[in-house]
Protein backbone atom coordinates (compact mmCIF):
# COMPACT_ATOMS: atom_id res chain seq x y z
CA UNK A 1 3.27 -16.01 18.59
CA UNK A 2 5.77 -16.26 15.27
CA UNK A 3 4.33 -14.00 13.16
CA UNK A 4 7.13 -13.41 10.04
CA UNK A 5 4.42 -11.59 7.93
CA UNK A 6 2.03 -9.54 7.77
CA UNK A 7 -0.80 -9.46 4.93
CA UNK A 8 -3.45 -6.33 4.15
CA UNK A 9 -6.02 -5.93 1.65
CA UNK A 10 -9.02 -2.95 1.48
CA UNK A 11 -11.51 -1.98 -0.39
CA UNK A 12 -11.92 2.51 -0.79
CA UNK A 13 -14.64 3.83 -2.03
CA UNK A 14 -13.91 7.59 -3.41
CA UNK A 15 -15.45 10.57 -4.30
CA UNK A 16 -15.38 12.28 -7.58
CA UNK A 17 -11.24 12.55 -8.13
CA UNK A 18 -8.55 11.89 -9.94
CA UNK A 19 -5.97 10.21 -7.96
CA UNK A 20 -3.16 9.21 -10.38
CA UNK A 21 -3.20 10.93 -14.07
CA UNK A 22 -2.02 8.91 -17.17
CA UNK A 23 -0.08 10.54 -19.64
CA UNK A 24 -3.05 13.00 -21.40
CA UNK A 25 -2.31 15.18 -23.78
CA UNK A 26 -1.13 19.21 -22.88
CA UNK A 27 -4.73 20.09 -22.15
CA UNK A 28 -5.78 16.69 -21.05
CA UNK A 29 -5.28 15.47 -16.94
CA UNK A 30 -6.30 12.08 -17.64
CA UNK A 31 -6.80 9.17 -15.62
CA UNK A 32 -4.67 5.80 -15.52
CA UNK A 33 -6.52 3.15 -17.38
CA UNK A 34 -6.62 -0.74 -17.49
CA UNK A 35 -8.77 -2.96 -19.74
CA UNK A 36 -11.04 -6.24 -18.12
CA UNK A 37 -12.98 -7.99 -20.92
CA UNK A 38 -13.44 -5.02 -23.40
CA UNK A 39 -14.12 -2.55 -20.35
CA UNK A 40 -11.95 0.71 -18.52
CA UNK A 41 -11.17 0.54 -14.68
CA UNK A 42 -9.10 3.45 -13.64
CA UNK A 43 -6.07 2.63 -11.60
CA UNK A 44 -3.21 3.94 -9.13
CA UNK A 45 0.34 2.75 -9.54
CA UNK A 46 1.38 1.03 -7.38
CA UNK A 47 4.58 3.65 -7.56
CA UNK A 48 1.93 6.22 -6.07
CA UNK A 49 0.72 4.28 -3.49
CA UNK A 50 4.29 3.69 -1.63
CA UNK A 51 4.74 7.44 -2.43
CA UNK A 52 1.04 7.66 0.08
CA UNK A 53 2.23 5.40 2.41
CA UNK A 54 5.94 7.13 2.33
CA UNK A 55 4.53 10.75 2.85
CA UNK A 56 2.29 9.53 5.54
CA UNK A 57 5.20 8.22 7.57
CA UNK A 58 7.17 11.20 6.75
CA UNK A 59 4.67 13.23 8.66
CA UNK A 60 5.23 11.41 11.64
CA UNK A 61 9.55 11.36 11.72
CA UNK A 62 12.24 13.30 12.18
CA UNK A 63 13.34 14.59 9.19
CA UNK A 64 16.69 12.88 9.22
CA UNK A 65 14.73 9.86 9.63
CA UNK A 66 12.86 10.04 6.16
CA UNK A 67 15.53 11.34 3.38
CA UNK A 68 14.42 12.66 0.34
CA UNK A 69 15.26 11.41 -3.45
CA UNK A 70 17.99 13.56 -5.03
CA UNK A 71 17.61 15.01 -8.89
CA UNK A 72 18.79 11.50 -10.38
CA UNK A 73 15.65 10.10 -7.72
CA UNK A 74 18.74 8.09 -5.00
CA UNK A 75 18.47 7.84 -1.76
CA UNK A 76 20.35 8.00 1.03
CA UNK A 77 20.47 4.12 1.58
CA UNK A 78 20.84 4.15 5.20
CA UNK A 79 19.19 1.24 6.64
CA UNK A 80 19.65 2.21 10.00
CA UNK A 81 19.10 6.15 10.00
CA UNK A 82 16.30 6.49 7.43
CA UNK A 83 12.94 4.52 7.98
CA UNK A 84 12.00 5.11 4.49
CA UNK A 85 15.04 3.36 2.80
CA UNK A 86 14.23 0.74 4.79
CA UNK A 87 10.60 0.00 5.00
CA UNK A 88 11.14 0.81 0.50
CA UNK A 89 13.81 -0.26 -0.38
CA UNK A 90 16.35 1.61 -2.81
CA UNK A 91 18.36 1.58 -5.90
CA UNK A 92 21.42 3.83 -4.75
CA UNK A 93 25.20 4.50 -4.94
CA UNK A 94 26.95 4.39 -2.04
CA UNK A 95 30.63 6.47 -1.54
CA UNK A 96 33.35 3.44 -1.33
CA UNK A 97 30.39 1.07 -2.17
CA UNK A 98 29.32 1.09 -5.33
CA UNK A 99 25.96 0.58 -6.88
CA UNK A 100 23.34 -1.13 -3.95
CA UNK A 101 19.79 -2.66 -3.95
CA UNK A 102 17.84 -3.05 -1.42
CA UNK A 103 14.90 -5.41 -1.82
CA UNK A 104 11.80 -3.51 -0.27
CA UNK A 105 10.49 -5.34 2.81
CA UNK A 106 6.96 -3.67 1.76
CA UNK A 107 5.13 -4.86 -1.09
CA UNK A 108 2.43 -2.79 -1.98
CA UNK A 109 -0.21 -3.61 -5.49
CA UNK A 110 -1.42 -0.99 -7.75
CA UNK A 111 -5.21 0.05 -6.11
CA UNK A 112 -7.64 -1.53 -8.88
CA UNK A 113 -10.78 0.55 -10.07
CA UNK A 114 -13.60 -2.21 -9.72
CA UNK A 115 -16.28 -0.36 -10.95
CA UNK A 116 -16.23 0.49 -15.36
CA UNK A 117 -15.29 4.03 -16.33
CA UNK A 118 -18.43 4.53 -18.61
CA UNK A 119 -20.82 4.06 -14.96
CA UNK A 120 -19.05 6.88 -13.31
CA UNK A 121 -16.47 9.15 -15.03
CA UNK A 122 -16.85 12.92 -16.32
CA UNK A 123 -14.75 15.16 -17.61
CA UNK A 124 -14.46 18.67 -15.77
CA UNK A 125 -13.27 21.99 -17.42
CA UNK A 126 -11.51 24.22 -15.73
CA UNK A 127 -9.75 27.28 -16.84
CA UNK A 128 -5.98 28.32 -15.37
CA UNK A 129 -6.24 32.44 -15.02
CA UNK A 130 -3.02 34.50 -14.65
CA UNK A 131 -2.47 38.09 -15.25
CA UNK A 132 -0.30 38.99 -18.19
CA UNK A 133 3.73 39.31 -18.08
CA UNK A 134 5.52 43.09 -17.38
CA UNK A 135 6.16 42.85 -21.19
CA UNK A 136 2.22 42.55 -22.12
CA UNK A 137 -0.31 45.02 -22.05
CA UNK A 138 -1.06 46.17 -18.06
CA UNK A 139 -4.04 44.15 -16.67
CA UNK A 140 -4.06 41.72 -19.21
CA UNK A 141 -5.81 38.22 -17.99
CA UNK A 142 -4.61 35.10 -19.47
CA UNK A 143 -5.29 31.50 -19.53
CA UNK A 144 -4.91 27.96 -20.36
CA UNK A 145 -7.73 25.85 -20.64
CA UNK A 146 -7.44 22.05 -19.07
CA UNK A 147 -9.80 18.74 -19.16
CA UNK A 148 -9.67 16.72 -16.03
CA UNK A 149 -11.13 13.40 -16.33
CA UNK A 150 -12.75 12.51 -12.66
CA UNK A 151 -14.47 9.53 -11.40
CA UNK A 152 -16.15 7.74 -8.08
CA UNK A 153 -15.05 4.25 -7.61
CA UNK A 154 -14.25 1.65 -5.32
CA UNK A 155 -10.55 0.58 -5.00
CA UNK A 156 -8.95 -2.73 -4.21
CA UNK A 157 -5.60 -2.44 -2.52
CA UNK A 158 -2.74 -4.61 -1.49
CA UNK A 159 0.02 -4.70 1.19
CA UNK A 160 2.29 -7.31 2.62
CA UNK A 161 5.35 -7.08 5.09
CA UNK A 162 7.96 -9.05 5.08
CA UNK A 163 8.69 -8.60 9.18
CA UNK A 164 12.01 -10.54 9.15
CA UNK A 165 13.55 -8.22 6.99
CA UNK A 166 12.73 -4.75 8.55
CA UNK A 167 15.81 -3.87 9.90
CA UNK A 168 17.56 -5.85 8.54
CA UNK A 169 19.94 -6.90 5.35
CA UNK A 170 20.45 -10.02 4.02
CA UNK A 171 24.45 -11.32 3.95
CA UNK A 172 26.48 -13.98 2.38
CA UNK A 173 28.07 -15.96 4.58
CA UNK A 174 30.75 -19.02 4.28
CA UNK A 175 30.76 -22.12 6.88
CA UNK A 176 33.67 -24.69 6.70
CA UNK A 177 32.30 -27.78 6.90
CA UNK A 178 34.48 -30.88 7.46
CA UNK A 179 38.37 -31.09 8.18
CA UNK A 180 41.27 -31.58 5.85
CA UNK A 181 40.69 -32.61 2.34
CA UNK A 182 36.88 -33.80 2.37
CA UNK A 183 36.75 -29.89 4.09
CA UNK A 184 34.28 -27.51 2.05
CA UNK A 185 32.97 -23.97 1.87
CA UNK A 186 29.27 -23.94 2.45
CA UNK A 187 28.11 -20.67 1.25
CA UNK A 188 24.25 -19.07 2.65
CA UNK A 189 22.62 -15.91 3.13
CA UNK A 190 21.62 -14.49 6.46
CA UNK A 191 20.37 -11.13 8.09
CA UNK A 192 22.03 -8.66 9.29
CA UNK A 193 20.57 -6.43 12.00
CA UNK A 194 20.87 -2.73 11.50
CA UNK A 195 18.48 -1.62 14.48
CA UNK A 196 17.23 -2.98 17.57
CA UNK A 197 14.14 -5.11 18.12
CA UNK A 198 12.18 -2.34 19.70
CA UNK A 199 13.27 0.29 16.96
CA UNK A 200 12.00 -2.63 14.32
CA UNK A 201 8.73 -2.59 15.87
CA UNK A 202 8.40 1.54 16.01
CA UNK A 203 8.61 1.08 11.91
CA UNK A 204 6.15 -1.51 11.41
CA UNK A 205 3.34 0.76 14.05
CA UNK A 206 4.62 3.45 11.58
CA UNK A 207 3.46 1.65 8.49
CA UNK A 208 0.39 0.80 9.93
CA UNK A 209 -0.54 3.71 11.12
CA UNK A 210 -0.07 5.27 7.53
CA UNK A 211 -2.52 2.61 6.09
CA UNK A 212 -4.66 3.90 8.80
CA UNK A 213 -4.10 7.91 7.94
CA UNK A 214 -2.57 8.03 4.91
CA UNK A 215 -3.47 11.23 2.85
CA UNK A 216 -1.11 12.95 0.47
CA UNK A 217 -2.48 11.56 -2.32
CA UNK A 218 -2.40 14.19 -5.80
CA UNK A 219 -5.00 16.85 -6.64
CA UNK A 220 -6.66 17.61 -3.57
CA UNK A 221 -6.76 20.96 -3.41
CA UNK A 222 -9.63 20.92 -5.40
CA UNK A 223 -11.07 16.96 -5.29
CA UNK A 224 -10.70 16.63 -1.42
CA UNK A 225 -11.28 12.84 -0.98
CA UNK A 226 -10.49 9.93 1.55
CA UNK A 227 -8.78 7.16 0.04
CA UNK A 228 -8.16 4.85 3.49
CA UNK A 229 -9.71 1.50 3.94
CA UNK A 230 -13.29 1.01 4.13
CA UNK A 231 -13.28 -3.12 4.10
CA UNK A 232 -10.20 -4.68 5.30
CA UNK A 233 -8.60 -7.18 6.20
CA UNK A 234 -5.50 -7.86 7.79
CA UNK A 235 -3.40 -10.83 8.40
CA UNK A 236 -0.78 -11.60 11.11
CA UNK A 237 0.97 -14.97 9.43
CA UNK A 238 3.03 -17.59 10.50
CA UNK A 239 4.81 -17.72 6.58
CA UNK A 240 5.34 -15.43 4.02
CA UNK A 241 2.68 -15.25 1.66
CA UNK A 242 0.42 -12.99 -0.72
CA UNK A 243 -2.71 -15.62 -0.74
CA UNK A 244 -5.28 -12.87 1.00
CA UNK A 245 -5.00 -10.79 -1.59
CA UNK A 246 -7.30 -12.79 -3.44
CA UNK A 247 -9.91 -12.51 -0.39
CA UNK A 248 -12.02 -9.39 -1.59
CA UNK A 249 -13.69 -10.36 -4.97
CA UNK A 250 -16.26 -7.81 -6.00
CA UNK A 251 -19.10 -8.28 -8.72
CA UNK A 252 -20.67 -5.32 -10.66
CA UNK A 253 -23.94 -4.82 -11.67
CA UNK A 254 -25.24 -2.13 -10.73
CA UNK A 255 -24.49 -2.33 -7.41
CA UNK A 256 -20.93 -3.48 -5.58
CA UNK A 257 -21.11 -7.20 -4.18
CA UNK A 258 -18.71 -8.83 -2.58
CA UNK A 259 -18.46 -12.44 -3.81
CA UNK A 260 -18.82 -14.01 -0.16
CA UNK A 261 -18.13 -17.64 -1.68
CA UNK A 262 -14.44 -16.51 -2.76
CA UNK A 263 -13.84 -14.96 0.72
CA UNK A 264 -15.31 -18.06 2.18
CA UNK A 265 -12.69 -20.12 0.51
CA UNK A 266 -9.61 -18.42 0.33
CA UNK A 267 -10.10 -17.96 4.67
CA UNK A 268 -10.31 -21.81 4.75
CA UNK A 269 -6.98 -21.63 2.84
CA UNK A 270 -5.58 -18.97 4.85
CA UNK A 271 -6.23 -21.01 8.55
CA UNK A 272 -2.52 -22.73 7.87
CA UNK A 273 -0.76 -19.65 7.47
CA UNK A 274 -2.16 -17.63 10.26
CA UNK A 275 -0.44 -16.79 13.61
CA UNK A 276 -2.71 -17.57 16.58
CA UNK A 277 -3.77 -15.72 19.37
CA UNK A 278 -4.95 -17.69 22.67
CA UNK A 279 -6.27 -20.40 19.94
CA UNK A 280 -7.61 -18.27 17.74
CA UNK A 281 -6.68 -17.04 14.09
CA UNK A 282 -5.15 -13.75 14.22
CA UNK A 283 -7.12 -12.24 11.39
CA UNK A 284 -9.31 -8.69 11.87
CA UNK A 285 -11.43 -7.31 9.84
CA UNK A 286 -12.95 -3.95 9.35
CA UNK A 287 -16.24 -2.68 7.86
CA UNK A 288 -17.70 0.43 7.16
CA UNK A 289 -21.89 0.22 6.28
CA UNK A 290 -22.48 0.14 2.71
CA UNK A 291 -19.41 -0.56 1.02
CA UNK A 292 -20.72 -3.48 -0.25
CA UNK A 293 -24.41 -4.20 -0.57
CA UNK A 294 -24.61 -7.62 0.40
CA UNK A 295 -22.25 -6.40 4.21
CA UNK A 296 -24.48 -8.71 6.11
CA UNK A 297 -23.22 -11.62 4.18
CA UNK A 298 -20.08 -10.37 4.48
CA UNK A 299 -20.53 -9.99 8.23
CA UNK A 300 -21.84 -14.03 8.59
CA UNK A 301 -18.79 -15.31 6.33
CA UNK A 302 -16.26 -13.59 9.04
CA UNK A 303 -18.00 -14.74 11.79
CA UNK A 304 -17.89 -18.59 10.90
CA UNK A 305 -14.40 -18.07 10.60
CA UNK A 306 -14.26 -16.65 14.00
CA UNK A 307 -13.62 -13.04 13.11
CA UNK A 308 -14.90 -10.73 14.81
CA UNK A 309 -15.94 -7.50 12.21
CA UNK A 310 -14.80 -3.79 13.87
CA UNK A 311 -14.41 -0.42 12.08
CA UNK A 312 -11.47 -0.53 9.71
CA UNK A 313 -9.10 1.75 11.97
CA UNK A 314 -10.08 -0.84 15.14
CA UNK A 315 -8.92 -3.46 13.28
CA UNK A 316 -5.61 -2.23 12.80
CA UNK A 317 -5.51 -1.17 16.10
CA UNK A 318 -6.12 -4.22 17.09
CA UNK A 319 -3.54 -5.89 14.79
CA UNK A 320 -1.21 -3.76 16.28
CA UNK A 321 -1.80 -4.70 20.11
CA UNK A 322 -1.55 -8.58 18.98
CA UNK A 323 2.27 -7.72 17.54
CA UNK A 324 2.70 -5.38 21.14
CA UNK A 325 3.28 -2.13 19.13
């Protein structure tokens, strides 16, 4: 099985949170906002969801294995020591070197609100107490006032791997072609390995497993919420390509439908793409009960694809023991 890719997308419902503030005002903890057809949908950047997936896989490495950003936000740009730098990516200065990128071999979308503000958001007051400095009056209780806008929603999130290039960087390299004077220089790129195969493999089970557990997400000391998949899908391909990211559609109106004739379509598309295992696509899917309110719809679509519908942490389990990690 050639599988060069691998291709995610989930739907997360939450609880009442803020996940990723915007940039309120002193006494204002807003939340991120985008604007569909004269309507709000909160948002997480997509710069906070790496920073989930990174802290998730930090929890389960060495430290010397996971670096952290200095004050000027570098890292240590070791491909081969640090699975964070290369899993990410970085934008770093290297002793002797110079200035290096590193194109991230993870690609990971904003997580969309699907679900307008105005149906589920509040606005929660809460008051910061602290007792007065040595120079003030003994006893003295102080404190700032805050706004904290909150809101349930479901989530759409995105994730593709570029497998070829974990582990490895990508190299210019020069072929003579031809003798004498009809000889030429044939310049191309090609990768570099930095680790072994089975080390290669350890970092992609570590990225999945952080879709699977991922946690560290901001403000939940007090807005404890779960923020992992609840409908996914994921995709073991044959090429590089982002076209299942288009898979989960939902409609609002008053309740959360999936459109089933969108995923219908773009998993006819997909059947080119996929990998196979013993003849069959390797696509899994999980499903929690009630994410969506039409789920047995969702259910039949999957299964006249021939996918068969598990709990969202089986099916990445199961992705897993089809790549053997």
């Amino acid at each position: 099985m050639d599988v060069k890719a691998i291709s995610m997308t989930w739907l997360s419902r939450t609880g009442l949170t803020n996940l990723n503030a915007g940039e309120g005002g002193s006494n204002l903890v807003d939340l991120k906002k985008y604007r569909w057809a004269g309507r709000e949908y909160p948002y997480v950047s997509g710069q906070a969801m790496r920073f989930y997936l990174k802290e998730a896989i930090r929890r389960e490495v060495r430290p010397e294995e996971a670096c952290v950003a200095d004050e000027q936000g570098e890292t240590c740009g070791r491909i081969a020591e640090c699975v964070l730098c290369d899993l990410f990516g970085f934008m770093t200065t290297l002793p002797d070197i110079g200035a290096v990128v590193r194109v991230s071999p993870v690609k990971v979308s904003p997580a969309m609100g699907l679900i307008p503000l105005e149906e589920t958001m509040t606005v929660d007051f809460l008051t910061r107490r602290h007792r007065g400095a040595v120079q003030e009056e003994a006893g003295t209780i102080r404190g700032d006032i805050v706004n904290v806008e909150l809101a349930v929603n479901l989530y759409k999130v995105g994730l593709a791997v570029d497998l070829r290039r974990v582990g490895r960087e990508e190299e210019l390299m020069e072929v003579e072609k031809g003798r004498g004077k009809k000889a030429q220089i044939i310049r191309g790129v090609t990768l570099k390995d930095y680790v072994d195969e089975a080390e290669r493999w350890r970092r992609i089970r570590l990225l999945l497993d952080a879709v699977r557990d991922f946690s560290d997400y901001s403000k939940q000391a007090r807005l404890l919420t779960d923020f992992t998949p609840d409908l996914l899908l994921v995709a073991l391909q044959a090429n590089y390509s982002h076209r299942l990211q288009k898979a989960l559609e939902v409609l609002w109106d008053g309740a959360t439908i999936l459109d089933i004739t969108r995923l219908d379509q773009v998993l006819q598309e997909l059947r080119e793409d996929l990998a196979t295992i013993d003849g069959r696509p390797a696509l899994f899917a999980g499903m929690l009960e009630g994410i969506v309110a039409n789920g047995e719809a969702v259910r039949e679509i999957l299964s006249r694809h021939g996918i068969e519908v598990a709990t969202p942490r089986e099916a990445i389990a199961r992705a897993k023991a089809a790549l053997g990690v």
